[in-house]
PDB file of N, CA and C in Angstrom:
ATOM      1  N   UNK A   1    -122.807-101.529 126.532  1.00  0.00           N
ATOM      2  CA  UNK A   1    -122.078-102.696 126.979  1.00  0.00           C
ATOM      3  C   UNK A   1    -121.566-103.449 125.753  1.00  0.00           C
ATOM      4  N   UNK A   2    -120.121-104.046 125.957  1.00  0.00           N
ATOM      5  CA  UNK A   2    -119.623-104.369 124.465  1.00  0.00           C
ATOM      6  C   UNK A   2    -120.016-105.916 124.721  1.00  0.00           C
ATOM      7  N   UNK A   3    -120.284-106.421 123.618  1.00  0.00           N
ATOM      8  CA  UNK A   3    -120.883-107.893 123.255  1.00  0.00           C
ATOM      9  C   UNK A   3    -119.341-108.730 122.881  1.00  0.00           C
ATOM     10  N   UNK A   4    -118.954-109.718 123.800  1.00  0.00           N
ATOM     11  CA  UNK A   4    -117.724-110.506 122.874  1.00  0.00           C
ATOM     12  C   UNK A   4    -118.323-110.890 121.339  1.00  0.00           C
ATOM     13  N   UNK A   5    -117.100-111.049 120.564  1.00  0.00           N
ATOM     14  CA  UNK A   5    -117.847-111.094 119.524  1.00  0.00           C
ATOM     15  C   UNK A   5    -117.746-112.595 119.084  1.00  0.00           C
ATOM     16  N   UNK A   6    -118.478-113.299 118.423  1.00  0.00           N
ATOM     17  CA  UNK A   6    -118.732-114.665 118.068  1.00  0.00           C
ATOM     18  C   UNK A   6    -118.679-114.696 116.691  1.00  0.00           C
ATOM     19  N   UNK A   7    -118.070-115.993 116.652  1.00  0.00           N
ATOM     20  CA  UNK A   7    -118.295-116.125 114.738  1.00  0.00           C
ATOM     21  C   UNK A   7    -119.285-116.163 113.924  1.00  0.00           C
ATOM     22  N   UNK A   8    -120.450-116.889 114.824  1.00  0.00           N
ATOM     23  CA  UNK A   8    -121.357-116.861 114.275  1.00  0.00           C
ATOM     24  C   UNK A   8    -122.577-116.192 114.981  1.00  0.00           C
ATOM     25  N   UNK A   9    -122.766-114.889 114.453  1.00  0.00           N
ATOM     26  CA  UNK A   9    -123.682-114.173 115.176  1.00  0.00           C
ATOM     27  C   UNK A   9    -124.748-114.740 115.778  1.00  0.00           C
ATOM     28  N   UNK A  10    -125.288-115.523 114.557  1.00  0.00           N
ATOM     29  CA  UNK A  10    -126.703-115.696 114.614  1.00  0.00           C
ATOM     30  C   UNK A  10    -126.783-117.019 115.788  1.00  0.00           C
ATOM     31  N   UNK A  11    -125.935-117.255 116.383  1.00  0.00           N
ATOM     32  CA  UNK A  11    -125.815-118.313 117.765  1.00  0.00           C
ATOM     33  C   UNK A  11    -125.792-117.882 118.997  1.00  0.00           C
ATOM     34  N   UNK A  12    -125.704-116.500 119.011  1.00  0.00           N
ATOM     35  CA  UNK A  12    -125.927-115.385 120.105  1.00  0.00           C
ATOM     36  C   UNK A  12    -127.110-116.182 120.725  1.00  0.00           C
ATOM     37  N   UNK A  13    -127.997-116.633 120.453  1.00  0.00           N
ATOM     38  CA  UNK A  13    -129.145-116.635 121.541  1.00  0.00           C
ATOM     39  C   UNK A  13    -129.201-117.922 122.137  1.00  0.00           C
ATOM     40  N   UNK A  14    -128.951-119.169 120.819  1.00  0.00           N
ATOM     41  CA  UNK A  14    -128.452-120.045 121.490  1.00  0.00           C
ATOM     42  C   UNK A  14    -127.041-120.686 122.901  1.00  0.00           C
ATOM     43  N   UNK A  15    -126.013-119.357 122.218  1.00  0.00           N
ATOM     44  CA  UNK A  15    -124.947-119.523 123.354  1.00  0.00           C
ATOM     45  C   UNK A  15    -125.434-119.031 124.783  1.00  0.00           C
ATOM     46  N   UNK A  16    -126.506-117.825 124.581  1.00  0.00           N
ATOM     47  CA  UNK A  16    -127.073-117.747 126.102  1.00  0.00           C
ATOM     48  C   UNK A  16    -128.035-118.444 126.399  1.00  0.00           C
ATOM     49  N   UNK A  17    -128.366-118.956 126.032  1.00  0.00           N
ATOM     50  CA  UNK A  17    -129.499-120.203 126.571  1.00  0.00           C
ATOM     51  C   UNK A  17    -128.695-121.401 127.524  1.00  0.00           C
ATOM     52  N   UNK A  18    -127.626-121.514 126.293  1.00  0.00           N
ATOM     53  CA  UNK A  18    -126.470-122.691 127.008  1.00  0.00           C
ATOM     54  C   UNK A  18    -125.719-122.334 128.133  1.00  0.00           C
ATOM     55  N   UNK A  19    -125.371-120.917 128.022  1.00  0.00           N
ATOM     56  CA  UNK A  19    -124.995-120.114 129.678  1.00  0.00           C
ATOM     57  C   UNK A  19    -126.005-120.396 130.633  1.00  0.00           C
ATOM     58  N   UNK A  20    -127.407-119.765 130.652  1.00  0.00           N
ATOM     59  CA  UNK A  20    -128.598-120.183 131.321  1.00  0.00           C
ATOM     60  C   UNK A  20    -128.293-121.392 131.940  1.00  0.00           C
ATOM     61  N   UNK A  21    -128.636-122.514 131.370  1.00  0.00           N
ATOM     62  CA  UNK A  21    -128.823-123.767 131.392  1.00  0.00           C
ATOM     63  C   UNK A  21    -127.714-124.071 132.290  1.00  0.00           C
ATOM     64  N   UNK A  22    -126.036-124.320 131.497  1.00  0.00           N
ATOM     65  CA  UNK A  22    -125.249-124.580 132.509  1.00  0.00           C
ATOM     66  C   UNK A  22    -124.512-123.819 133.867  1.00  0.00           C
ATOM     67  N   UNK A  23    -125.312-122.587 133.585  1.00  0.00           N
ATOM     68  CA  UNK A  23    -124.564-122.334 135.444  1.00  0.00           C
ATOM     69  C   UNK A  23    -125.958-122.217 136.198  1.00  0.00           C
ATOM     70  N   UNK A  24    -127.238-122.187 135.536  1.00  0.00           N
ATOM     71  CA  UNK A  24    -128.302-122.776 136.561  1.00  0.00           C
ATOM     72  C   UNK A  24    -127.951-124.135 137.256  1.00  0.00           C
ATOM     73  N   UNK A  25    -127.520-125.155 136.174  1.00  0.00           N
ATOM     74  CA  UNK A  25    -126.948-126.829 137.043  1.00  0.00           C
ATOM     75  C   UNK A  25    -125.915-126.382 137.885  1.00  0.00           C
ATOM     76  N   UNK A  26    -124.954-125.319 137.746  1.00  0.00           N
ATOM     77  CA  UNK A  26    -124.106-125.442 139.048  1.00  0.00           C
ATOM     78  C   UNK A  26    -124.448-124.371 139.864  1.00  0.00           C
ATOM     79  N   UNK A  27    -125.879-124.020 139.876  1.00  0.00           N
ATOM     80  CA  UNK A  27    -126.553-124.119 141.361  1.00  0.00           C
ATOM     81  C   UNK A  27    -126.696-122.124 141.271  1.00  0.00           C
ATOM     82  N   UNK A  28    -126.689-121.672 140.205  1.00  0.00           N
ATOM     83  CA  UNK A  28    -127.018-120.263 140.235  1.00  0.00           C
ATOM     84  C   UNK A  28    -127.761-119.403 139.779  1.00  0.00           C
ATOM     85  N   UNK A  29    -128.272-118.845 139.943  1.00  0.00           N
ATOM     86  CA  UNK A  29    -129.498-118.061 139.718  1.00  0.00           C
ATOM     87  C   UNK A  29    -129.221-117.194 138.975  1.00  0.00           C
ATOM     88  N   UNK A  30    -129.920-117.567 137.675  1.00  0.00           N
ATOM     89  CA  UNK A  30    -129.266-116.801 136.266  1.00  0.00           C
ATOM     90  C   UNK A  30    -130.548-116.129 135.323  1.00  0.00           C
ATOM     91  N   UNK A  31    -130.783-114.712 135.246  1.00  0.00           N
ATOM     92  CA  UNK A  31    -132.222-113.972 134.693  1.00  0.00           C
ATOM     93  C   UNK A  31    -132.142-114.111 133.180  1.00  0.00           C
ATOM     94  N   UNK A  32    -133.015-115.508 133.078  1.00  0.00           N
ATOM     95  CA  UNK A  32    -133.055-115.603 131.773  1.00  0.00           C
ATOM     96  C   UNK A  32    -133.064-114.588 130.272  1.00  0.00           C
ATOM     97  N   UNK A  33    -133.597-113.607 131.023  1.00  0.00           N
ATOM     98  CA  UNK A  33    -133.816-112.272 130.176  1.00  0.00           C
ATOM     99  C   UNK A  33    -132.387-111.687 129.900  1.00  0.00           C
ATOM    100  N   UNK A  34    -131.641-111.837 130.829  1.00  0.00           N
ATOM    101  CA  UNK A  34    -130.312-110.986 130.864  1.00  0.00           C
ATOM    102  C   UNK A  34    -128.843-112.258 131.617  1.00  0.00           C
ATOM    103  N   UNK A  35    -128.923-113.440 130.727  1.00  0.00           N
ATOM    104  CA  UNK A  35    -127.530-114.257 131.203  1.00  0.00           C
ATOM    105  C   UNK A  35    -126.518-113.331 131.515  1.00  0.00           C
ATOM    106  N   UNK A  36    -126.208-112.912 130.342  1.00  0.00           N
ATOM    107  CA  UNK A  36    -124.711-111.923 131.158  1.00  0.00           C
ATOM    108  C   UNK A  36    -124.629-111.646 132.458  1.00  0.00           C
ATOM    109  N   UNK A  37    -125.828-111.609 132.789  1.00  0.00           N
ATOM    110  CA  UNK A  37    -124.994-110.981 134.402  1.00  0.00           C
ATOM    111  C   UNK A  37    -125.068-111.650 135.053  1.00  0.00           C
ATOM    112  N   UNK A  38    -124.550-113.014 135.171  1.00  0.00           N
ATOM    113  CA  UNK A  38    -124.633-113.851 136.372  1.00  0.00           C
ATOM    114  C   UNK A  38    -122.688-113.680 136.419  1.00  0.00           C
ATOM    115  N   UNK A  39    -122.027-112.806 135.822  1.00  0.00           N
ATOM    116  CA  UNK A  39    -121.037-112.494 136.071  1.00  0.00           C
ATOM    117  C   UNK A  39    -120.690-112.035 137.132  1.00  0.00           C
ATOM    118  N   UNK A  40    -121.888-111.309 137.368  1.00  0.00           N
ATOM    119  CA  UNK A  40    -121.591-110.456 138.911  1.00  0.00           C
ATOM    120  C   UNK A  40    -121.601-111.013 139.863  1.00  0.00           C
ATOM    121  N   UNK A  41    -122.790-112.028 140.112  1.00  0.00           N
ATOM    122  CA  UNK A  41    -122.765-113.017 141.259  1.00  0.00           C
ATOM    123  C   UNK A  41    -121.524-114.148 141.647  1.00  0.00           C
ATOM    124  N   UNK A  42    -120.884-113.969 140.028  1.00  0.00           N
ATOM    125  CA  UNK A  42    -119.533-115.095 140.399  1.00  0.00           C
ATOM    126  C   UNK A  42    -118.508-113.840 140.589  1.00  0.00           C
ATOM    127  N   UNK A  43    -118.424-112.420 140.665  1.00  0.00           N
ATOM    128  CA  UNK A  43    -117.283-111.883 141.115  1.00  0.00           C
ATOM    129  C   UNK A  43    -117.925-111.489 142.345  1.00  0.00           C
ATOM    130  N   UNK A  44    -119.072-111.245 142.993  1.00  0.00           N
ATOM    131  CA  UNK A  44    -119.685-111.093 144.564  1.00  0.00           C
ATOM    132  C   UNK A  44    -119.408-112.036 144.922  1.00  0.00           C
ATOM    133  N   UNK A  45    -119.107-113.575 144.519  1.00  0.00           N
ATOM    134  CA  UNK A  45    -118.466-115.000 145.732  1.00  0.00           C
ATOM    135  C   UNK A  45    -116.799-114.991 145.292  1.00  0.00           C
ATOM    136  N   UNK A  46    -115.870-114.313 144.647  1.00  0.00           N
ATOM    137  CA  UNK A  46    -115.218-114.274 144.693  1.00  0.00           C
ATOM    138  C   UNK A  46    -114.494-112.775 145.142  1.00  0.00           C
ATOM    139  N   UNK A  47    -115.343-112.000 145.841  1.00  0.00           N
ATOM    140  CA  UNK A  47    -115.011-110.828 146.247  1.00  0.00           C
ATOM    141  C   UNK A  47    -114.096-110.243 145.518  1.00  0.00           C
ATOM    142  N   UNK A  48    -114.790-109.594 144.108  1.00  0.00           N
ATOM    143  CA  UNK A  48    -114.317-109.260 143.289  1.00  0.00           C
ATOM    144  C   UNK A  48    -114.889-108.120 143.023  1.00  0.00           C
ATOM    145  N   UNK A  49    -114.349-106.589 142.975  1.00  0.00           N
ATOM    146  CA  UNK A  49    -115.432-105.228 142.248  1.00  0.00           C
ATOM    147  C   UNK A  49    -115.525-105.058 141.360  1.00  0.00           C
ATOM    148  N   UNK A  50    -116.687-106.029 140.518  1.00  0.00           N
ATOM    149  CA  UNK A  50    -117.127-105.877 139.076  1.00  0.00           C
ATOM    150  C   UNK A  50    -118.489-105.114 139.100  1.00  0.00           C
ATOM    151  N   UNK A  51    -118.347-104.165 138.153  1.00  0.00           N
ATOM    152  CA  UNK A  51    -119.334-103.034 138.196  1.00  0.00           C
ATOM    153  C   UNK A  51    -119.486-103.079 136.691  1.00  0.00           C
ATOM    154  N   UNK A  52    -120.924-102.469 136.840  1.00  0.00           N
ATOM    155  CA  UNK A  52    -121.823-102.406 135.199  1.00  0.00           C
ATOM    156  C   UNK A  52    -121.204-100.990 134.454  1.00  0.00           C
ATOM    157  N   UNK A  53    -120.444-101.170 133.303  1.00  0.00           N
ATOM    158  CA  UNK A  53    -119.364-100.324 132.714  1.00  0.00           C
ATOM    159  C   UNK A  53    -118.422-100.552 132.687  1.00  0.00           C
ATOM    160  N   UNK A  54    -117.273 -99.537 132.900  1.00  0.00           N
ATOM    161  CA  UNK A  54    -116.008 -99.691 132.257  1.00  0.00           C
ATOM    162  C   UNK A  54    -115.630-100.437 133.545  1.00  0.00           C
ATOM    163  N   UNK A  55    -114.354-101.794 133.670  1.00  0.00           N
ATOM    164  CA  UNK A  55    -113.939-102.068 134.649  1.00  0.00           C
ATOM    165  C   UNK A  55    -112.567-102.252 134.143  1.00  0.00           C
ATOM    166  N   UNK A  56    -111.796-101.389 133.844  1.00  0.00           N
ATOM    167  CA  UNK A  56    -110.106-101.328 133.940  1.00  0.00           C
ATOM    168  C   UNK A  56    -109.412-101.941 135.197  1.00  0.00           C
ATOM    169  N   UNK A  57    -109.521-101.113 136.103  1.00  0.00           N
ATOM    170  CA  UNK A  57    -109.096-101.677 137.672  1.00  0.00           C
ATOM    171  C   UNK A  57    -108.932-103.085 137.650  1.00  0.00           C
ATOM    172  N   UNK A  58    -109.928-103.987 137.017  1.00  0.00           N
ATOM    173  CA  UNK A  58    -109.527-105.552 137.236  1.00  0.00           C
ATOM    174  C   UNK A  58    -108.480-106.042 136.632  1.00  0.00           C
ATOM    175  N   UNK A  59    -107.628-106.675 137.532  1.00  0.00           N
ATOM    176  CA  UNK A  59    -106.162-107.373 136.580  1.00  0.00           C
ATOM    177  C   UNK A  59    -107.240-108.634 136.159  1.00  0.00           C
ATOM    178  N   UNK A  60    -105.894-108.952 134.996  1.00  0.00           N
ATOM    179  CA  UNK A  60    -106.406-110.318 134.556  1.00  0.00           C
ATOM    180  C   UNK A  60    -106.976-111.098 135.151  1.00  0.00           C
ATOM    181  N   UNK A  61    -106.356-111.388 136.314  1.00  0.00           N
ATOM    182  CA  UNK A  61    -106.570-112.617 137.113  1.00  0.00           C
ATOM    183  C   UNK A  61    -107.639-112.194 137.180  1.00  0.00           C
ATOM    184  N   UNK A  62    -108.138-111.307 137.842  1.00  0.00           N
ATOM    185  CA  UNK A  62    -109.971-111.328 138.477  1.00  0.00           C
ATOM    186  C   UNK A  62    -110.542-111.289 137.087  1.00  0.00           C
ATOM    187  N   UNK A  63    -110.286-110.921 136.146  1.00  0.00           N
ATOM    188  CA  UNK A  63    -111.034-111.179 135.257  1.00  0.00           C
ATOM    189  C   UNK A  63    -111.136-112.968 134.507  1.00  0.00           C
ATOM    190  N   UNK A  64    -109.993-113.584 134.645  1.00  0.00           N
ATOM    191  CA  UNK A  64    -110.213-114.590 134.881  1.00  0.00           C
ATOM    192  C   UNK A  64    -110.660-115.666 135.656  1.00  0.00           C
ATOM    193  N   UNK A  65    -110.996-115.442 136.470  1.00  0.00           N
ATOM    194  CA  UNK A  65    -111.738-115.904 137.861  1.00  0.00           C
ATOM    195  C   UNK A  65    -113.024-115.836 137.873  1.00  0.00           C
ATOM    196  N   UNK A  66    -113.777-114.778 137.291  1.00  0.00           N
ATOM    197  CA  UNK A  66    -114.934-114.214 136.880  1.00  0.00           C
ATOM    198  C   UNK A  66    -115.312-114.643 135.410  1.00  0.00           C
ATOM    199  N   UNK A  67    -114.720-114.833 134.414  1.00  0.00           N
ATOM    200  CA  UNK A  67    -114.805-115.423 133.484  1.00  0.00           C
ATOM    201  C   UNK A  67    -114.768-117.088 133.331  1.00  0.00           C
ATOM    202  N   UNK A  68    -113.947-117.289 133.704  1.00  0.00           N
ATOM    203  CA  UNK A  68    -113.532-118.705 133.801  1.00  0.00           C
ATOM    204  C   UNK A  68    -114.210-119.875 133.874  1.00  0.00           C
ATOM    205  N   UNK A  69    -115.175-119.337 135.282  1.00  0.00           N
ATOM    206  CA  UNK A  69    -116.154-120.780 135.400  1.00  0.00           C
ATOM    207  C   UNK A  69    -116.895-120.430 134.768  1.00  0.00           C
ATOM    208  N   UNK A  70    -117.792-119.448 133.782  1.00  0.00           N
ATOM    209  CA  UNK A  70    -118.948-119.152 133.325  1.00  0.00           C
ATOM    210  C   UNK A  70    -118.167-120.235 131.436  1.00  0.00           C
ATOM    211  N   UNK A  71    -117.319-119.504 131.132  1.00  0.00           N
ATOM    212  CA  UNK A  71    -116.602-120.009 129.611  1.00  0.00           C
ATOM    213  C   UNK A  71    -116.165-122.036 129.965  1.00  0.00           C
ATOM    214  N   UNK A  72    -115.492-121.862 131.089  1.00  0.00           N
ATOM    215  CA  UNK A  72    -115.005-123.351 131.101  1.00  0.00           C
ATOM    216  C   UNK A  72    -116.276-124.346 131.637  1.00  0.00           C
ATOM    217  N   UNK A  73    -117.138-123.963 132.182  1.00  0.00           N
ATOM    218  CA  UNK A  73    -118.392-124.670 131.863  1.00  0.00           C
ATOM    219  C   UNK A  73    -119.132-124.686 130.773  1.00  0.00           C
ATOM    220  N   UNK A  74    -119.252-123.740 130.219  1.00  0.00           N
ATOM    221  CA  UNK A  74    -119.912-124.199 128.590  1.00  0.00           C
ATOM    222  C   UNK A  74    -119.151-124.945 127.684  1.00  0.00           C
ATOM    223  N   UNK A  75    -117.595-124.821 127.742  1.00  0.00           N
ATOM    224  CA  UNK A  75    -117.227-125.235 126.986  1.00  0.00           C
ATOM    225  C   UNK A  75    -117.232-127.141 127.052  1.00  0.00           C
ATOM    226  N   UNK A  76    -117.102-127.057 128.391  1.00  0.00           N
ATOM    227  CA  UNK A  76    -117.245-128.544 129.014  1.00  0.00           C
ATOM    228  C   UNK A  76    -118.749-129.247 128.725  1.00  0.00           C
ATOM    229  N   UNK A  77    -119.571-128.485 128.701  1.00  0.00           N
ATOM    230  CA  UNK A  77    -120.566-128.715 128.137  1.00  0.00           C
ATOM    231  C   UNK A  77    -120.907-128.621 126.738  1.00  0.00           C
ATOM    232  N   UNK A  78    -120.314-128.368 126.160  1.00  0.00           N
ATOM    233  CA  UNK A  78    -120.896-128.515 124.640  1.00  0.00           C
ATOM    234  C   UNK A  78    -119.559-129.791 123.977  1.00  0.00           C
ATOM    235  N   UNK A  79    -118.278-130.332 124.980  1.00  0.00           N
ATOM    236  CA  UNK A  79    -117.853-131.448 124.798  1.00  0.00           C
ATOM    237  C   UNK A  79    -118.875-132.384 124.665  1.00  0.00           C
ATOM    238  N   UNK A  80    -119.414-132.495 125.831  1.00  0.00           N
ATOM    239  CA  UNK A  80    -120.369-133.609 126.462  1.00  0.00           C
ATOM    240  C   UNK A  80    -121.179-133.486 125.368  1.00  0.00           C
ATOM    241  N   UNK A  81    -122.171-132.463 124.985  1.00  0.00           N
ATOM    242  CA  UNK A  81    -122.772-132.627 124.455  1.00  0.00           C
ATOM    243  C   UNK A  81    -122.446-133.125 122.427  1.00  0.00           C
ATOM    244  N   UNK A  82    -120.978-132.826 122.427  1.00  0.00           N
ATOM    245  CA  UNK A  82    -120.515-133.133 120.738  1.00  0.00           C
ATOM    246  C   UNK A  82    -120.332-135.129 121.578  1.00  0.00           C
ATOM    247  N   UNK A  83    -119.609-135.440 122.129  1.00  0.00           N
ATOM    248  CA  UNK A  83    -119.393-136.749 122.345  1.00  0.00           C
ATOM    249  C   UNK A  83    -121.044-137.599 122.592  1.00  0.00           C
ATOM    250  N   UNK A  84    -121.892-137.023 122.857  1.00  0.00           N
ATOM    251  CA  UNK A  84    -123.067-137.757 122.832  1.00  0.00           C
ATOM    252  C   UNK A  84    -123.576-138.057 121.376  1.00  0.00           C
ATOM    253  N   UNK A  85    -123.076-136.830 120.576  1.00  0.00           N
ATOM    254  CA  UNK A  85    -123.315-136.936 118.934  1.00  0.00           C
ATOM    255  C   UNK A  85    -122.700-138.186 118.321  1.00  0.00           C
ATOM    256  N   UNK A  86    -121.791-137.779 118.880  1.00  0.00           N
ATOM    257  CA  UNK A  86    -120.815-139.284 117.949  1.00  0.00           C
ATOM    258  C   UNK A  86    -121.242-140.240 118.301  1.00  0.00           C
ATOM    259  N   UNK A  87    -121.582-140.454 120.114  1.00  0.00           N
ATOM    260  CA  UNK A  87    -122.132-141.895 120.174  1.00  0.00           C
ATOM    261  C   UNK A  87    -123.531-142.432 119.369  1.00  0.00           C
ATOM    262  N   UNK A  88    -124.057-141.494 118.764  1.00  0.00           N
ATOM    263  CA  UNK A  88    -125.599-141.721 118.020  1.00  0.00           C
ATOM    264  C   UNK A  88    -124.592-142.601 116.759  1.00  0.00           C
TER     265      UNK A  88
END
């Protein structure tokens, strides 16, 4: 399975913790051991056939749909969390 790649490697564990964390608050059941795959459960409510391996078949869109809320919630969350910095 290919890993997106991050700038800073060594934040790999922290960025899934922060996955964990924020799509557990929006209400989903995410195996701490293995975040990545709460991908599947957001393309199973969007009746989407995402399968473990190669998935060509998906146009963008479903791959954005499936991506989307998992990336645009962290990212929304680590706003919140830089604007709480500044307010210190």
């Amino acid at each position: 399975m290919a890993k997106n790649k991050i700038l800073v490697p060594e934040a790999r564990e922290q960025l899934n913790q922060l996955k964990t964390n924020v799509m557990k608050e929006k209400g989903y059941h995410v195996d701490e051991n293995h975040p990545e795959n709460i991908k599947y459960e957001i393309a199973r409510e969007q009746n989407i056939p995402l399968k473990k391996g190669y998935n060509g078949q998906l146009t963008s869109e479903q791959a954005g749909k499936i991506g989307g809320p998992i990336g645009g919630n962290m990212v929304k969350e680590m706003i919140k969390m830089a604007q709480q910095q500044l307010q210190k």
